[in-house]
Protein backbone atom coordinates (compact mmCIF):
# COMPACT_ATOMS: atom_id res chain seq x y z
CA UNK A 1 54.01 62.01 220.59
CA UNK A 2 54.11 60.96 216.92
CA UNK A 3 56.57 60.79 214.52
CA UNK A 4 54.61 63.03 211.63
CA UNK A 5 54.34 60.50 208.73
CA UNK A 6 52.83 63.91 206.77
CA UNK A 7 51.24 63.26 203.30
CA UNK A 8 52.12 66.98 201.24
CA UNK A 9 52.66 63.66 198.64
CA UNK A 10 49.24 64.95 196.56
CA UNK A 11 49.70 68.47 197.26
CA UNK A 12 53.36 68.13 195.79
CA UNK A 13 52.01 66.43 192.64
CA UNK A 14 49.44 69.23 191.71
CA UNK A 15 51.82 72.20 192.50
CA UNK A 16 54.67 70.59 190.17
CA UNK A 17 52.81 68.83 187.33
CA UNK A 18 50.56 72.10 187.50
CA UNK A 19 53.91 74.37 186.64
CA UNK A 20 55.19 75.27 189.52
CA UNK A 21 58.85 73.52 188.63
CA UNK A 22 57.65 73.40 185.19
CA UNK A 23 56.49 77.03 184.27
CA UNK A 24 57.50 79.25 181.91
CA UNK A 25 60.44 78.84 178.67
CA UNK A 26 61.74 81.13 176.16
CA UNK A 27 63.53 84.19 178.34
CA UNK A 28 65.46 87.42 177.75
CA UNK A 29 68.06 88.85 178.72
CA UNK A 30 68.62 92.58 179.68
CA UNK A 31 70.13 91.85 183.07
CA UNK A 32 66.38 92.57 185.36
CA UNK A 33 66.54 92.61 189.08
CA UNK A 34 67.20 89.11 191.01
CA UNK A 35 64.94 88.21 193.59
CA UNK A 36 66.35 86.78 197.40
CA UNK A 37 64.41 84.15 198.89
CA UNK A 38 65.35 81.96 202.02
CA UNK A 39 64.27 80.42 205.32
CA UNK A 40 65.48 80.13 208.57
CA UNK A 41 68.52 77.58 208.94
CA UNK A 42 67.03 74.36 210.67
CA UNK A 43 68.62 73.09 213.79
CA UNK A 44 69.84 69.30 213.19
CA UNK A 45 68.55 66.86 215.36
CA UNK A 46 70.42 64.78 218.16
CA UNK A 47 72.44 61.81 216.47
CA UNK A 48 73.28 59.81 219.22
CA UNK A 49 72.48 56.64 218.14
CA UNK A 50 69.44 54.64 219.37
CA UNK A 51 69.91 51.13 221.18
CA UNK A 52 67.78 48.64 219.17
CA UNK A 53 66.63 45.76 221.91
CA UNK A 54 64.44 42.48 222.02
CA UNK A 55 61.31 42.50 223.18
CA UNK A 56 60.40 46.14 222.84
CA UNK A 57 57.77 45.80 220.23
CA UNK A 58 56.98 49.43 220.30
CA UNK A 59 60.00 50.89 220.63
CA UNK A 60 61.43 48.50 217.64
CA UNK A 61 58.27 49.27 215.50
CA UNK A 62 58.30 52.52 216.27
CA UNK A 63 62.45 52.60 214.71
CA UNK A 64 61.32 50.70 211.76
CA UNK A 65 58.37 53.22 210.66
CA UNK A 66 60.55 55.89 211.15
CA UNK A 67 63.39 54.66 209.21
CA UNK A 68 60.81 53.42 206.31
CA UNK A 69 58.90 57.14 206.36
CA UNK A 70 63.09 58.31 205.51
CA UNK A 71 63.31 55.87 202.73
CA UNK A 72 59.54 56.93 201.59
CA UNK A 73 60.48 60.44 201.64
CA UNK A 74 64.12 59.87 200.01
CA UNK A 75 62.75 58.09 197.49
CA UNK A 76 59.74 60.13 196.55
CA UNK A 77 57.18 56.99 195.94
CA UNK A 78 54.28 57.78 193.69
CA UNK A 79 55.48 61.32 193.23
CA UNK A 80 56.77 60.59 190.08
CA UNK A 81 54.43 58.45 188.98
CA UNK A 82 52.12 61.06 186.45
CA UNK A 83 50.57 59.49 183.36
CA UNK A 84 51.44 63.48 181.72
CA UNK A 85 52.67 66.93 183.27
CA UNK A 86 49.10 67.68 182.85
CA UNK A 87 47.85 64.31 184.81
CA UNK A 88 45.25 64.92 187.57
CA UNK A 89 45.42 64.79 191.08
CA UNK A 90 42.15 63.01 192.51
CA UNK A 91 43.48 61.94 196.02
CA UNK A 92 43.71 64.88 198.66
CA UNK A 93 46.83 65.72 200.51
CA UNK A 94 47.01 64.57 204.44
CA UNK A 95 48.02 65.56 207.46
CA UNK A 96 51.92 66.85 207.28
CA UNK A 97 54.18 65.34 204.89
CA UNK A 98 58.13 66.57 205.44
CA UNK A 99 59.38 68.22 202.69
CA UNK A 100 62.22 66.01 202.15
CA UNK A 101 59.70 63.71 200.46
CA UNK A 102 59.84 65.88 197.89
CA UNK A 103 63.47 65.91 197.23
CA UNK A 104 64.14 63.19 194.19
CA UNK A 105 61.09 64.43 191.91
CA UNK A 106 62.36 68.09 192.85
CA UNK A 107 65.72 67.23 191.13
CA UNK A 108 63.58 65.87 188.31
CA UNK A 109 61.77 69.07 187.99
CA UNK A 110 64.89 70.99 188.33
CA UNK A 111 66.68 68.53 186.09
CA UNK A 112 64.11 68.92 183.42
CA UNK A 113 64.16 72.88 183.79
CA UNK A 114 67.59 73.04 183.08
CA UNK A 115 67.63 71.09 179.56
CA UNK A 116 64.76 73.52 178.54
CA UNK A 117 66.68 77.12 179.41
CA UNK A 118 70.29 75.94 178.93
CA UNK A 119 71.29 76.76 175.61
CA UNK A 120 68.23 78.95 175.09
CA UNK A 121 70.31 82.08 175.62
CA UNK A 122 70.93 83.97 172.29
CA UNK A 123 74.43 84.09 172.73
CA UNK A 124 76.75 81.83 174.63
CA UNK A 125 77.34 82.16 177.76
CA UNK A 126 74.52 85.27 178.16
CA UNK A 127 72.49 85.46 181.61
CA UNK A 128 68.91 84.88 181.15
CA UNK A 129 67.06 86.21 183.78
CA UNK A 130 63.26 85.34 183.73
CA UNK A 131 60.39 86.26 186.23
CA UNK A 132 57.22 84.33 186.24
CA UNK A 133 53.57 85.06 188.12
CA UNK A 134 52.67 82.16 190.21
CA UNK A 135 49.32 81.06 189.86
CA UNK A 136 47.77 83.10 192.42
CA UNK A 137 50.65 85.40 193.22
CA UNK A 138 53.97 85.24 194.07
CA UNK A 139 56.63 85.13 191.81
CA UNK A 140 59.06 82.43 190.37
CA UNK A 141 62.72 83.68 188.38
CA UNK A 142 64.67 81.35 186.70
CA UNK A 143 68.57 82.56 186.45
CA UNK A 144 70.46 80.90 183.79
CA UNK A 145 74.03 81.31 183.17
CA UNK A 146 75.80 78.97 180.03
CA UNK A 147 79.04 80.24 181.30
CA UNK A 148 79.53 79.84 184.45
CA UNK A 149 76.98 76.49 184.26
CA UNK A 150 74.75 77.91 187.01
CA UNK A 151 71.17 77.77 186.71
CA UNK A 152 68.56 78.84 189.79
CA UNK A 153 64.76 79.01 190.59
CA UNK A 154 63.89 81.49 193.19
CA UNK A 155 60.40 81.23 194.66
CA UNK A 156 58.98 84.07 196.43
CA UNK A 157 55.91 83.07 198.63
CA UNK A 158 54.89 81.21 195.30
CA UNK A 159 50.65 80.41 195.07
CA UNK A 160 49.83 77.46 193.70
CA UNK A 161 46.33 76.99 195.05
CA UNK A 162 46.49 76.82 198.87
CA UNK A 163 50.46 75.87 198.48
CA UNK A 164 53.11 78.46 199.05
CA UNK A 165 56.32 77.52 197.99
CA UNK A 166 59.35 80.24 199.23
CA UNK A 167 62.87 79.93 198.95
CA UNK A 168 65.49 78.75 196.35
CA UNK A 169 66.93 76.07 194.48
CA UNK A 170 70.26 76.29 192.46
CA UNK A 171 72.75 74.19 190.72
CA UNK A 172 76.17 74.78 190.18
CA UNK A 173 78.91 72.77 187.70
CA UNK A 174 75.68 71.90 185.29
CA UNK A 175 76.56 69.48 182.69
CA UNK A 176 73.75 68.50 180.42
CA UNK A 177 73.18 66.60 177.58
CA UNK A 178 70.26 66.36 175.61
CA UNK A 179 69.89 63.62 172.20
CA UNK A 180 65.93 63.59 171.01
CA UNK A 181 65.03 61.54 168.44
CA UNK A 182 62.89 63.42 165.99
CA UNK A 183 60.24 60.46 164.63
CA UNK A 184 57.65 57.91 166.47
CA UNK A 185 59.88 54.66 167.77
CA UNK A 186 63.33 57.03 167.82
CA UNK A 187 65.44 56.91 170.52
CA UNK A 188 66.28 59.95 172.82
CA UNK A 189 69.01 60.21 175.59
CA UNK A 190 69.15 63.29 177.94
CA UNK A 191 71.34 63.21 181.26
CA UNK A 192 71.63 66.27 183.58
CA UNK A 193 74.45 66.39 186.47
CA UNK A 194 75.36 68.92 188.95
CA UNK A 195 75.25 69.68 192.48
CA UNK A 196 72.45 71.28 194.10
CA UNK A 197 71.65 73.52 196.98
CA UNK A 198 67.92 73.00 198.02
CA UNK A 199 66.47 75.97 200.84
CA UNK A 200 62.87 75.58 200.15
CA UNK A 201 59.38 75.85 202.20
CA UNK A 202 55.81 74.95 201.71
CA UNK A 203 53.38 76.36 203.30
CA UNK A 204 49.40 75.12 203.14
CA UNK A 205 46.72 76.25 205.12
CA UNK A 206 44.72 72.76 205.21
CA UNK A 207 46.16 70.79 206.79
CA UNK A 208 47.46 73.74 208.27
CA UNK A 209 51.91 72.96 208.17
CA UNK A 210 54.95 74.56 207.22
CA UNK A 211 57.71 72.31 205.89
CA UNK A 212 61.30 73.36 205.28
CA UNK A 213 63.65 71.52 203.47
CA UNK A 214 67.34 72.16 203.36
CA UNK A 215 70.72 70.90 201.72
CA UNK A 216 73.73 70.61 199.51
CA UNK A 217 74.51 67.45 197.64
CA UNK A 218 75.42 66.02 194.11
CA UNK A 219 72.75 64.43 191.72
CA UNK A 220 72.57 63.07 188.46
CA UNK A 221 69.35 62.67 186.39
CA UNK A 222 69.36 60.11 183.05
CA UNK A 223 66.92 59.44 180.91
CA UNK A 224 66.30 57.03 177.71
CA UNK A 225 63.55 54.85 176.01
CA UNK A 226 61.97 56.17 172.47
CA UNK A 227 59.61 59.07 171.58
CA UNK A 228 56.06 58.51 171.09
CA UNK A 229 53.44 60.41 169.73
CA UNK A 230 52.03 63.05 172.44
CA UNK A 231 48.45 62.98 171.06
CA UNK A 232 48.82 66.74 169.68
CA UNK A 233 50.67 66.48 166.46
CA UNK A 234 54.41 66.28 168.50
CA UNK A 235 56.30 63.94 170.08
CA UNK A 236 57.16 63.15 174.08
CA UNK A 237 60.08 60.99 175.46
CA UNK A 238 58.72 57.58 176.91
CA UNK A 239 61.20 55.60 178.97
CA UNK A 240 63.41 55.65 182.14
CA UNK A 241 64.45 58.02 184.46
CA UNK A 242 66.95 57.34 186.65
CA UNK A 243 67.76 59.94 189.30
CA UNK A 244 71.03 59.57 191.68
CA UNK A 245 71.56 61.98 194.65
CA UNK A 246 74.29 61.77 197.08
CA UNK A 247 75.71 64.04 199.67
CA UNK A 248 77.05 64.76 203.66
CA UNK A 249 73.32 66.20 204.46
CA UNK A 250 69.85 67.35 204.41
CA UNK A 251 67.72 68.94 206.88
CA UNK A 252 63.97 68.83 207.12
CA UNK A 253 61.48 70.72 209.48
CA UNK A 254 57.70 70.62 210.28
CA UNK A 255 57.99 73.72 212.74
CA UNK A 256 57.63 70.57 215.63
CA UNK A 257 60.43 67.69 214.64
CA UNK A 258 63.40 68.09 212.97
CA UNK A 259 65.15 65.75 210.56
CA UNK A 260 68.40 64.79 209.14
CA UNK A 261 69.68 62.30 206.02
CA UNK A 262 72.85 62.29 206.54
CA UNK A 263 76.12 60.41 204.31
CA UNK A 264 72.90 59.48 201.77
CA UNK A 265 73.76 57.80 198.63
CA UNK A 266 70.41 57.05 196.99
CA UNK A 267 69.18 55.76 193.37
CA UNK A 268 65.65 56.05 192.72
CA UNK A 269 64.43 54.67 189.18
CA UNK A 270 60.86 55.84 187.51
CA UNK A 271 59.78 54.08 184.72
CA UNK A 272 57.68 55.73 182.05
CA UNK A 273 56.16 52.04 180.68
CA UNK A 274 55.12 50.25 183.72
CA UNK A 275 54.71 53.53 185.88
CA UNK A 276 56.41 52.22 188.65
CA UNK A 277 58.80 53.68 191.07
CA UNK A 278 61.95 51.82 192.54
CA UNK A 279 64.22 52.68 195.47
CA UNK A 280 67.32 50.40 194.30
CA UNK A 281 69.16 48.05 196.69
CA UNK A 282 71.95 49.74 198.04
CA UNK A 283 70.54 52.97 199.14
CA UNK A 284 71.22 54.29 201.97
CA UNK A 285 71.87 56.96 204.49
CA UNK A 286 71.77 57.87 208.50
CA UNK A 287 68.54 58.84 209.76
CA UNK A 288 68.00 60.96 212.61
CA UNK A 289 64.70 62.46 214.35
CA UNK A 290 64.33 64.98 217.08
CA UNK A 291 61.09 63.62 218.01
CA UNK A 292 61.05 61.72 221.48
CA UNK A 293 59.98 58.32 220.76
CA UNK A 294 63.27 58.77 218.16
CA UNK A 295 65.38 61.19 219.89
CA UNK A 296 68.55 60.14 217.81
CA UNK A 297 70.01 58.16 214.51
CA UNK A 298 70.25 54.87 213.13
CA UNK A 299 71.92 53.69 209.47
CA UNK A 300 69.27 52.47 206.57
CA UNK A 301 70.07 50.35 203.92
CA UNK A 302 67.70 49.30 200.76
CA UNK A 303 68.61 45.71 201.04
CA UNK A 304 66.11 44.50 198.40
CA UNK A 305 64.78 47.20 196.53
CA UNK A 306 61.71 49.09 197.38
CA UNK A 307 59.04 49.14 194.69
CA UNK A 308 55.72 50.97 194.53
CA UNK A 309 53.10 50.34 191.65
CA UNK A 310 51.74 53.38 189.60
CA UNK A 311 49.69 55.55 192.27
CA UNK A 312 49.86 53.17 195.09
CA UNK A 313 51.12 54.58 198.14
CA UNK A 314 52.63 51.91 199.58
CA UNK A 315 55.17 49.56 198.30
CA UNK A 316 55.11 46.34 197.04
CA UNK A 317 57.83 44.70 197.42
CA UNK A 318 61.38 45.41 199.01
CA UNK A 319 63.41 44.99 202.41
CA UNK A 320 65.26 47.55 204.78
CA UNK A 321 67.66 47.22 207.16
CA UNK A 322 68.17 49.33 210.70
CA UNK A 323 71.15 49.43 212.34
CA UNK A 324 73.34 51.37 214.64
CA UNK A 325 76.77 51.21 216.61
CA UNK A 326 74.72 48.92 219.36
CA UNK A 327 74.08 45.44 218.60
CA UNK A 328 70.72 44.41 216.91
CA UNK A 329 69.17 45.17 213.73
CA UNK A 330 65.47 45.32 212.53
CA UNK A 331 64.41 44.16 208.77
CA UNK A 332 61.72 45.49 207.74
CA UNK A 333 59.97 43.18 204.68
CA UNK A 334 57.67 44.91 202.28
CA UNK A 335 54.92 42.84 200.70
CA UNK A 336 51.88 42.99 197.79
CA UNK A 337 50.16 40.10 199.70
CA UNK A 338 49.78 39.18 203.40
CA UNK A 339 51.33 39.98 205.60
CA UNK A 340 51.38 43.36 203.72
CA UNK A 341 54.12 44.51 206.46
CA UNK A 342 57.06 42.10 208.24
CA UNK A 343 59.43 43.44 211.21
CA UNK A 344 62.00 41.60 212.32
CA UNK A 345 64.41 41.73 215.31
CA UNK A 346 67.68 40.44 215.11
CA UNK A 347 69.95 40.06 218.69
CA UNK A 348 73.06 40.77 215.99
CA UNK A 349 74.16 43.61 213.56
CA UNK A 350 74.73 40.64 211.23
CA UNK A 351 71.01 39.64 210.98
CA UNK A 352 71.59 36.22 211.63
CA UNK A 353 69.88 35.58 215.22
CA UNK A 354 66.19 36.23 214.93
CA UNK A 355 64.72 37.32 218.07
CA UNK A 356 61.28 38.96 217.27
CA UNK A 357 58.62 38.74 214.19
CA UNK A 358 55.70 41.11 214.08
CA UNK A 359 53.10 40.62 211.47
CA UNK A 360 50.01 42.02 212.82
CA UNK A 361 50.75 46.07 211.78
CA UNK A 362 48.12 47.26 209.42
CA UNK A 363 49.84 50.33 207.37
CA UNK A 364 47.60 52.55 209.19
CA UNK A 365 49.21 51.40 212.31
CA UNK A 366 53.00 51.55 210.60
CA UNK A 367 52.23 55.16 209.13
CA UNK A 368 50.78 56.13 212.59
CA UNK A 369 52.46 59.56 213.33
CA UNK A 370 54.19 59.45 216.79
């Protein structure tokens, strides 16, 4: 059995920076029919917690690529990291990526929707209601309320190309707050919070996999720097994006394992300049799997932070720690040079008695699906 490491990563980046969060603007109200869409409520996986032991290089490794594939997917590495909404895609998706990889650049997308429809309504506090075609077909409605501060994307069996998104997406409590500078070398300042509900599948049909992602939490999405000329006679917002999510839990599904973050608290940072993505120290969250070489939960923490170049898929730099309620804890060292990979295993929860080093793991080997 293997723990699906699932890489929707590429897939993900067409669909969105294509339109598929970003479609659409403008709207009308009139009050047109609402569309449902939603998918069947995932199962969460066992959380016992799993024993971490000396001397079990496989089981320990195993542990430590599942917990990293959590932070990966948390975190959304590389996701983010588009020169333009319009940037191209040249790498082609793998095998089955869960959906929760998605989940930070999906509050992005759904951050950034919001400061274009709220306000847009012609009167305060109207209900724009506004029904898109989907590339190929399906539909996507945007539901914006200034009153009540609700706003809502509903996709129903959404084309993009070989992806079919389906489900919804809705925030409650919106509060956002949008400052643009309106010359070259001004500065802007936009910051989005609310809490979001997330029910959302993706379908493709090669790799054939159907990933379900579901969840309630909090987020927060800020963003400053300086606007720059956009190379058509306007101007775009250049800086950083810092995107906060926090919340009890979220459930993710590839039809074979099932998946859990659970008490998460994570701050992932994308920076326009450098193109870089960070996971900051301090993350963290319980991770459980359903798959049997996992079977169970074990607490993550972003010790250093993670970091991943523009487009790279792996990081660069960064540590995580593994833990549960048994004694033991793995540290997992992320590197740009060799060894590109370092697991340790401590004898203590504390990290202080060092019982195992492996080195050897190509990534191939780490991102091996169990």
């Amino acid at each position: 059995m293997k723990i699906p490491t699932s890489y929707l990563r590429m897939t993900a980046i067409a669909v969105l920076t294509a339109g598929l969060i970003g479609c659409g603007g403008g709207g009308g109200g009139g009050g047109p029919a609402i569309p449902t869409a939603s998918n069947a409520a995932i199962t969460p996986p066992p959380t016992t917690a799993v024993p971490i032991t000396t001397g079990a290089q496989a089981t320990n490794t195993t542990i430590a690529a599942a917990a990293f594939q959590a932070v990966n997917g948390a975190g959304l590495q590389t996701i983010g990291n588009i020169p333009s909404l319009a940037g191209a895609v040249t790498t082609a998706p793998t095998a089955t990526e869960t959906t929760r990889l998605m989940i930070a650049e999906i509050v992005r997308r759904h951050a950034e929707k919001i400061k274009d429809y709220m306000g847009s309504a012609p009167v305060a506090g109207a209900q724009i209601v506004q029904t898109v075609p989907c590339s190929v077909s399906g539909t996507e409605t945007f539901v914006v309320d200034d009153m009540s501060g609700n706003f809502s994307q509903i996709l129903v069996n959404c084309d993009e190309g070989g992806v079919i998104f389906h489900g919804t997406i809705s925030s409650t409590g919106v509060s956002a707050t949008v400052n643009l500078g309106s010359t070259v070398g001004s500065s802007y300042n936009i910051s989005v919070t609310a809490t979001i509900t997330i029910d959302l599948s993706i379908t493709t049909a090669s790799p054939a996999a159907v990933l379900v992602s579901q969840g309630s939490f909090t987020f927060s999405v800020t963003s400053s720097g300086t606007m720059q000329d956009d190379g058509f006679g306007g101007l775009r917002p250049v800086g950083v994006t810092t995107i906060v999510i926090a919340g009890p839990s979220l459930l993710a599904s590839d039809g074979v394992n099932r998946e859990q973050l659970s008490n998460f608290a994570l701050t992932v940072v994308d920076d326009d300049v450098t193109v870089a993505t960070t996971i900051n120290s301090g993350s963290h969250f319980t991770y459980a799997n359903s798959a049997s070489a996992i079977n169970g939960a074990v607490t993550v923490t972003i010790a250093t932070a993670i970091h991943y170049a523009f487009e790279d898929a792996h990081p660069d730099a960064g540590v995580i720690e593994i833990t549960t309620t048994s004694p033991g804890m793995i540290k997992v060292t992320f590197s740009s040079v060799a060894p590109l990979i370092t697991v340790q295993v401590y004898s203590d929860t504390a990290g202080t008695t060092l019982a195992d080093t492996y080195t050897t793991l190509t990534w191939a080997q780490f991102e091996a699906p169990i």
